[in-house]
PDB file of N, CA and C in Angstrom:
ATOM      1  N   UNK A   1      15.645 -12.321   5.860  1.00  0.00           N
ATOM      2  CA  UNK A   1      16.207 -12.284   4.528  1.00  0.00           C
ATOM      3  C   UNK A   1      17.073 -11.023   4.396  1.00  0.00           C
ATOM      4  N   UNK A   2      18.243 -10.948   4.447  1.00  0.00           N
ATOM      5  CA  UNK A   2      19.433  -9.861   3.910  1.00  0.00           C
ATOM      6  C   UNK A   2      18.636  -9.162   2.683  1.00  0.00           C
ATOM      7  N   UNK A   3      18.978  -7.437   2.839  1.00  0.00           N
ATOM      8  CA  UNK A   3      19.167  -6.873   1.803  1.00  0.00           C
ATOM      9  C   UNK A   3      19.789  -6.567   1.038  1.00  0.00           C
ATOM     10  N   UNK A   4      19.363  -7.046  -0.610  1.00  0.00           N
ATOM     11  CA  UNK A   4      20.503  -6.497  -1.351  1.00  0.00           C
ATOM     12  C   UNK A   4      21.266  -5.397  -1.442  1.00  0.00           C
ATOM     13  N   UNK A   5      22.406  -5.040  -1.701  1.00  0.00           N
ATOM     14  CA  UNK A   5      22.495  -3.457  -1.588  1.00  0.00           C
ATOM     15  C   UNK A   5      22.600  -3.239  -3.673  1.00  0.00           C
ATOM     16  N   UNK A   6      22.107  -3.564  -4.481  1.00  0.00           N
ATOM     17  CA  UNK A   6      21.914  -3.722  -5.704  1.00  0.00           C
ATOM     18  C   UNK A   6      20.563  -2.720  -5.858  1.00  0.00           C
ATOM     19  N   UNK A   7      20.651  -2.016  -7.149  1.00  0.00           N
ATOM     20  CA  UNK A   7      19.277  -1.493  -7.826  1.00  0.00           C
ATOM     21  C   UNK A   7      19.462  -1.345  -9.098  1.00  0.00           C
ATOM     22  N   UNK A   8      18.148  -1.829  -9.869  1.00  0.00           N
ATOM     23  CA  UNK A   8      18.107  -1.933 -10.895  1.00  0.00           C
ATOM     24  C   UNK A   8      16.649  -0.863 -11.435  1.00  0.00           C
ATOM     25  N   UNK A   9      17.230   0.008 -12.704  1.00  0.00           N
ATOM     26  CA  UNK A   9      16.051   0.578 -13.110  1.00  0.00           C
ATOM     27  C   UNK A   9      15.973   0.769 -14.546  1.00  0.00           C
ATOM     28  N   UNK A  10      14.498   0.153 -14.898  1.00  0.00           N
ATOM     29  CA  UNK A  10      14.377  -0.372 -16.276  1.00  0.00           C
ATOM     30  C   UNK A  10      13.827   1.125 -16.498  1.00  0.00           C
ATOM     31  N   UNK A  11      14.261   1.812 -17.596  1.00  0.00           N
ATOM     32  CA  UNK A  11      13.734   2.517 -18.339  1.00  0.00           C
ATOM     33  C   UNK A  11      12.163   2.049 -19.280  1.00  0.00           C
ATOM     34  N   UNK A  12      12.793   1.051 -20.224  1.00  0.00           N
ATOM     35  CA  UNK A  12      11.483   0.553 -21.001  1.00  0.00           C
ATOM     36  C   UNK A  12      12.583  -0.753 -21.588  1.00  0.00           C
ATOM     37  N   UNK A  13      11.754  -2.054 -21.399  1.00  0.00           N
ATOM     38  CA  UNK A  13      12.056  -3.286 -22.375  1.00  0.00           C
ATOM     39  C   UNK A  13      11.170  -4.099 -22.722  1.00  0.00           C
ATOM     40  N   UNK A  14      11.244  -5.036 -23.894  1.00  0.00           N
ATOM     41  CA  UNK A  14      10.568  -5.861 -24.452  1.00  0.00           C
ATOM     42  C   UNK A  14      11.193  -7.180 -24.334  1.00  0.00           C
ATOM     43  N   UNK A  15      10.730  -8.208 -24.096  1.00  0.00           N
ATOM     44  CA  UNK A  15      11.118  -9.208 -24.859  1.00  0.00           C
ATOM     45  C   UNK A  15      10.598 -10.598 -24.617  1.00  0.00           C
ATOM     46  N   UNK A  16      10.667 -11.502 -24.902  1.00  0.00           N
ATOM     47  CA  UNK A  16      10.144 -12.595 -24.764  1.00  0.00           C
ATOM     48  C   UNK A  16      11.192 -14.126 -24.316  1.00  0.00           C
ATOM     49  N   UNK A  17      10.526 -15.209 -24.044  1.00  0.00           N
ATOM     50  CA  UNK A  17      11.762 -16.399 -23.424  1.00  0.00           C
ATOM     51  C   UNK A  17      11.342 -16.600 -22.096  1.00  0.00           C
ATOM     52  N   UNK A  18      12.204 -17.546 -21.920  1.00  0.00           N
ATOM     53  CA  UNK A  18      11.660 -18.044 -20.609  1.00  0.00           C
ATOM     54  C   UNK A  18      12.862 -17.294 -19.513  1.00  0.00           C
ATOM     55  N   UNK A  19      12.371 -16.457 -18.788  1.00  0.00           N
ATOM     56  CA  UNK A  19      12.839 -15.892 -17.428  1.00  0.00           C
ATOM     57  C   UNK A  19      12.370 -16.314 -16.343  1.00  0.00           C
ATOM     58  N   UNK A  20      13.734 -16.896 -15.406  1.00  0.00           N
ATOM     59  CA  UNK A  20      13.026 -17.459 -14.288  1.00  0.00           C
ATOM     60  C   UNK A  20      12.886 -16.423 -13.080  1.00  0.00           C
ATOM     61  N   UNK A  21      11.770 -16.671 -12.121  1.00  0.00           N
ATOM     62  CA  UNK A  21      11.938 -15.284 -11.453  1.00  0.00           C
ATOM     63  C   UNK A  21      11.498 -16.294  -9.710  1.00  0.00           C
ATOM     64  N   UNK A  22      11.984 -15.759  -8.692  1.00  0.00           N
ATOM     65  CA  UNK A  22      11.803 -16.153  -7.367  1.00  0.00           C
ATOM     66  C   UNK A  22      11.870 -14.746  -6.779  1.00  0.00           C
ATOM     67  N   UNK A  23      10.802 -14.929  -5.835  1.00  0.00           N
ATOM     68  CA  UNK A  23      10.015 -13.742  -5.104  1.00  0.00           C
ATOM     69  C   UNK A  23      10.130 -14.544  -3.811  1.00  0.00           C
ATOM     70  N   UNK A  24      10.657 -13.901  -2.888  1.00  0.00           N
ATOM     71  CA  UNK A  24      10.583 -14.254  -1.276  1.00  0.00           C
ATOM     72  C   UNK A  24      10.144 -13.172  -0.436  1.00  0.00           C
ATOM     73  N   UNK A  25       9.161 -13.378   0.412  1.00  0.00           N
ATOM     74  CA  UNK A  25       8.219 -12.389   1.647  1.00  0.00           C
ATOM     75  C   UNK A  25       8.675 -12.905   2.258  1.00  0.00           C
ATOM     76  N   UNK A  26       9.048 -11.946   3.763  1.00  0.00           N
ATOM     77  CA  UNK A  26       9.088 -12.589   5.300  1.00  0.00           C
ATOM     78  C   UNK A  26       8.366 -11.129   6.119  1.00  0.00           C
ATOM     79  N   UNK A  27       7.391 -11.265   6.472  1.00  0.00           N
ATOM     80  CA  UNK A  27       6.539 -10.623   7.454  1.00  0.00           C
ATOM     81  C   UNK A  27       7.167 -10.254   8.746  1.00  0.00           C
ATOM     82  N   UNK A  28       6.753  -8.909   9.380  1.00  0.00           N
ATOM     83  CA  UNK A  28       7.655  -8.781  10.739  1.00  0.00           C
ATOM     84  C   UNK A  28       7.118  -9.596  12.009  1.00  0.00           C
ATOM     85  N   UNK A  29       5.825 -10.975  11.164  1.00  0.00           N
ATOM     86  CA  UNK A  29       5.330 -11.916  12.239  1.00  0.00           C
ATOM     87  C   UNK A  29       6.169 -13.007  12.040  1.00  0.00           C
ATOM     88  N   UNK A  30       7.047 -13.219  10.891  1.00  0.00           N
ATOM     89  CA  UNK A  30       7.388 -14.366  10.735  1.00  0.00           C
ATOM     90  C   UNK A  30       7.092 -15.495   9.640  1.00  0.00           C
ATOM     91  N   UNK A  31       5.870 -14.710   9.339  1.00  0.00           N
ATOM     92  CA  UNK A  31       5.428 -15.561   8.343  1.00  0.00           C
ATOM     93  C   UNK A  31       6.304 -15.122   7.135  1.00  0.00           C
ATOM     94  N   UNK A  32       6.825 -16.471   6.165  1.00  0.00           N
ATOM     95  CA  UNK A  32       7.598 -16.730   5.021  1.00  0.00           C
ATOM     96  C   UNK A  32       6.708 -17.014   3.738  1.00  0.00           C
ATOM     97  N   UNK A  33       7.195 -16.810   2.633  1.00  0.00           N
ATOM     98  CA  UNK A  33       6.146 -16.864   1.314  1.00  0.00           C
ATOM     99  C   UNK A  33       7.366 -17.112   0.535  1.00  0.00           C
ATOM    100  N   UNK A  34       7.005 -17.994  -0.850  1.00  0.00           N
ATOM    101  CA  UNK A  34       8.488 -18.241  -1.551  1.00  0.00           C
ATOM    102  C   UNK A  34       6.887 -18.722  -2.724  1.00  0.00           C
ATOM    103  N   UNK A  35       7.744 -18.036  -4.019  1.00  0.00           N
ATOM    104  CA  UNK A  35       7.054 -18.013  -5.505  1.00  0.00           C
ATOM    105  C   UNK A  35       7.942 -18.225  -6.454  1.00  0.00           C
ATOM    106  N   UNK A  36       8.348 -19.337  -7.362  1.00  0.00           N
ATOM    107  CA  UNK A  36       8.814 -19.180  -8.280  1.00  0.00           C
ATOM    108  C   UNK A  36       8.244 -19.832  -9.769  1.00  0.00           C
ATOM    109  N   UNK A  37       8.345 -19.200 -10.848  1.00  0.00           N
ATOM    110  CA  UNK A  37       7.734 -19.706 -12.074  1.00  0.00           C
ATOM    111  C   UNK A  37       8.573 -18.772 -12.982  1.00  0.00           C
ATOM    112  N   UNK A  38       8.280 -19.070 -14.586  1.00  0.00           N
ATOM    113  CA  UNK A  38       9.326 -19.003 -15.082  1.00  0.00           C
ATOM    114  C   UNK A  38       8.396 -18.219 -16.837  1.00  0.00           C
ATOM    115  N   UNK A  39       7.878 -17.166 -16.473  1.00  0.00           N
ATOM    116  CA  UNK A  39       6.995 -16.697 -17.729  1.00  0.00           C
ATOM    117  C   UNK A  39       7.585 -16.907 -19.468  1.00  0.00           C
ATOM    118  N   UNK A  40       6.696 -17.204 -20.223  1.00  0.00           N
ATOM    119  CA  UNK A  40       6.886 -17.782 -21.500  1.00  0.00           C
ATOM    120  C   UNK A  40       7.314 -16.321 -22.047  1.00  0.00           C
ATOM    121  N   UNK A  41       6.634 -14.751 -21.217  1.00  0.00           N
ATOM    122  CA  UNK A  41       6.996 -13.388 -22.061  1.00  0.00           C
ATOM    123  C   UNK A  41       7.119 -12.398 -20.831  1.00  0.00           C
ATOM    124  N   UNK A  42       7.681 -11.517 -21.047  1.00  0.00           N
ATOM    125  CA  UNK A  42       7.871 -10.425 -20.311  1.00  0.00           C
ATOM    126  C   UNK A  42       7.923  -9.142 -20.413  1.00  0.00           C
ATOM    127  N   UNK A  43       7.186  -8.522 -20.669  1.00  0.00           N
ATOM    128  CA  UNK A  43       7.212  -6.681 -20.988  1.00  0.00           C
ATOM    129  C   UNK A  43       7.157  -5.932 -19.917  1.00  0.00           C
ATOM    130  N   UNK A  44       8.154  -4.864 -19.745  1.00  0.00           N
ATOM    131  CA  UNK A  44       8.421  -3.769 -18.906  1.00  0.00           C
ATOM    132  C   UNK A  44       8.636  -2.483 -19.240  1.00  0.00           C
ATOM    133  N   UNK A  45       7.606  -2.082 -18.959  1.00  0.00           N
ATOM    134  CA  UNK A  45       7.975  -0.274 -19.278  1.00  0.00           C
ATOM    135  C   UNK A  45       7.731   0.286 -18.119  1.00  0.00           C
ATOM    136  N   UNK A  46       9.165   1.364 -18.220  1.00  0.00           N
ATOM    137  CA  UNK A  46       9.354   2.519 -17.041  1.00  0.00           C
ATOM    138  C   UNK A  46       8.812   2.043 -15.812  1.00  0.00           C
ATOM    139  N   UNK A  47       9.687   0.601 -15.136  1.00  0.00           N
ATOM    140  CA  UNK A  47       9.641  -0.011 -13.985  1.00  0.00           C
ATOM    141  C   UNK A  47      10.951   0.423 -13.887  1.00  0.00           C
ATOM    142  N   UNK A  48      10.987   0.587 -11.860  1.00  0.00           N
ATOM    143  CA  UNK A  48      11.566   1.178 -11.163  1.00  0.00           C
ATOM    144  C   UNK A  48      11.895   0.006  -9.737  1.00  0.00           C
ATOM    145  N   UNK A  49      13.202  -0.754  -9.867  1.00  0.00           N
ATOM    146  CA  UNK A  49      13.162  -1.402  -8.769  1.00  0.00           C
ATOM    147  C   UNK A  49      14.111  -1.266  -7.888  1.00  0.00           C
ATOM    148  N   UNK A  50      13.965  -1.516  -6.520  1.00  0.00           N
ATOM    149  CA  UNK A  50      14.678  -0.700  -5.981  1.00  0.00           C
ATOM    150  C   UNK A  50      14.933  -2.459  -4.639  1.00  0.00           C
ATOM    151  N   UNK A  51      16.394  -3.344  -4.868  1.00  0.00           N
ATOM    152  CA  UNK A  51      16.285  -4.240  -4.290  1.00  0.00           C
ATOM    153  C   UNK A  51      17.211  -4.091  -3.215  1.00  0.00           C
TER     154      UNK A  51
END
């Protein structure tokens, strides 16, 4: 999986709605993982992401 060269850093937010979110793992064995769902709410404070 390519790295983004993008970063995003939330100070503090609120809010609610449907956000869809997909999460992908790939292990240095190979093994792959793929998650997606789509939360009814979302609160973030002083998250730090670094993609």
């Amino acid at each position: 999986m390519p790295r983004p060269s993008r970063k995003l850093v939330v100070t503090e937010a609120i809010g609610s709605g449907e956000i869809p979110i997909k999460i992908g793992y790939k292990s240095i064995y190979g093994e792959q993982w793929r998650f997606d769902s789509t939360p009814q709410r979302i609160e973030l404070r002083n998250i730090k992401v670094d993609a």
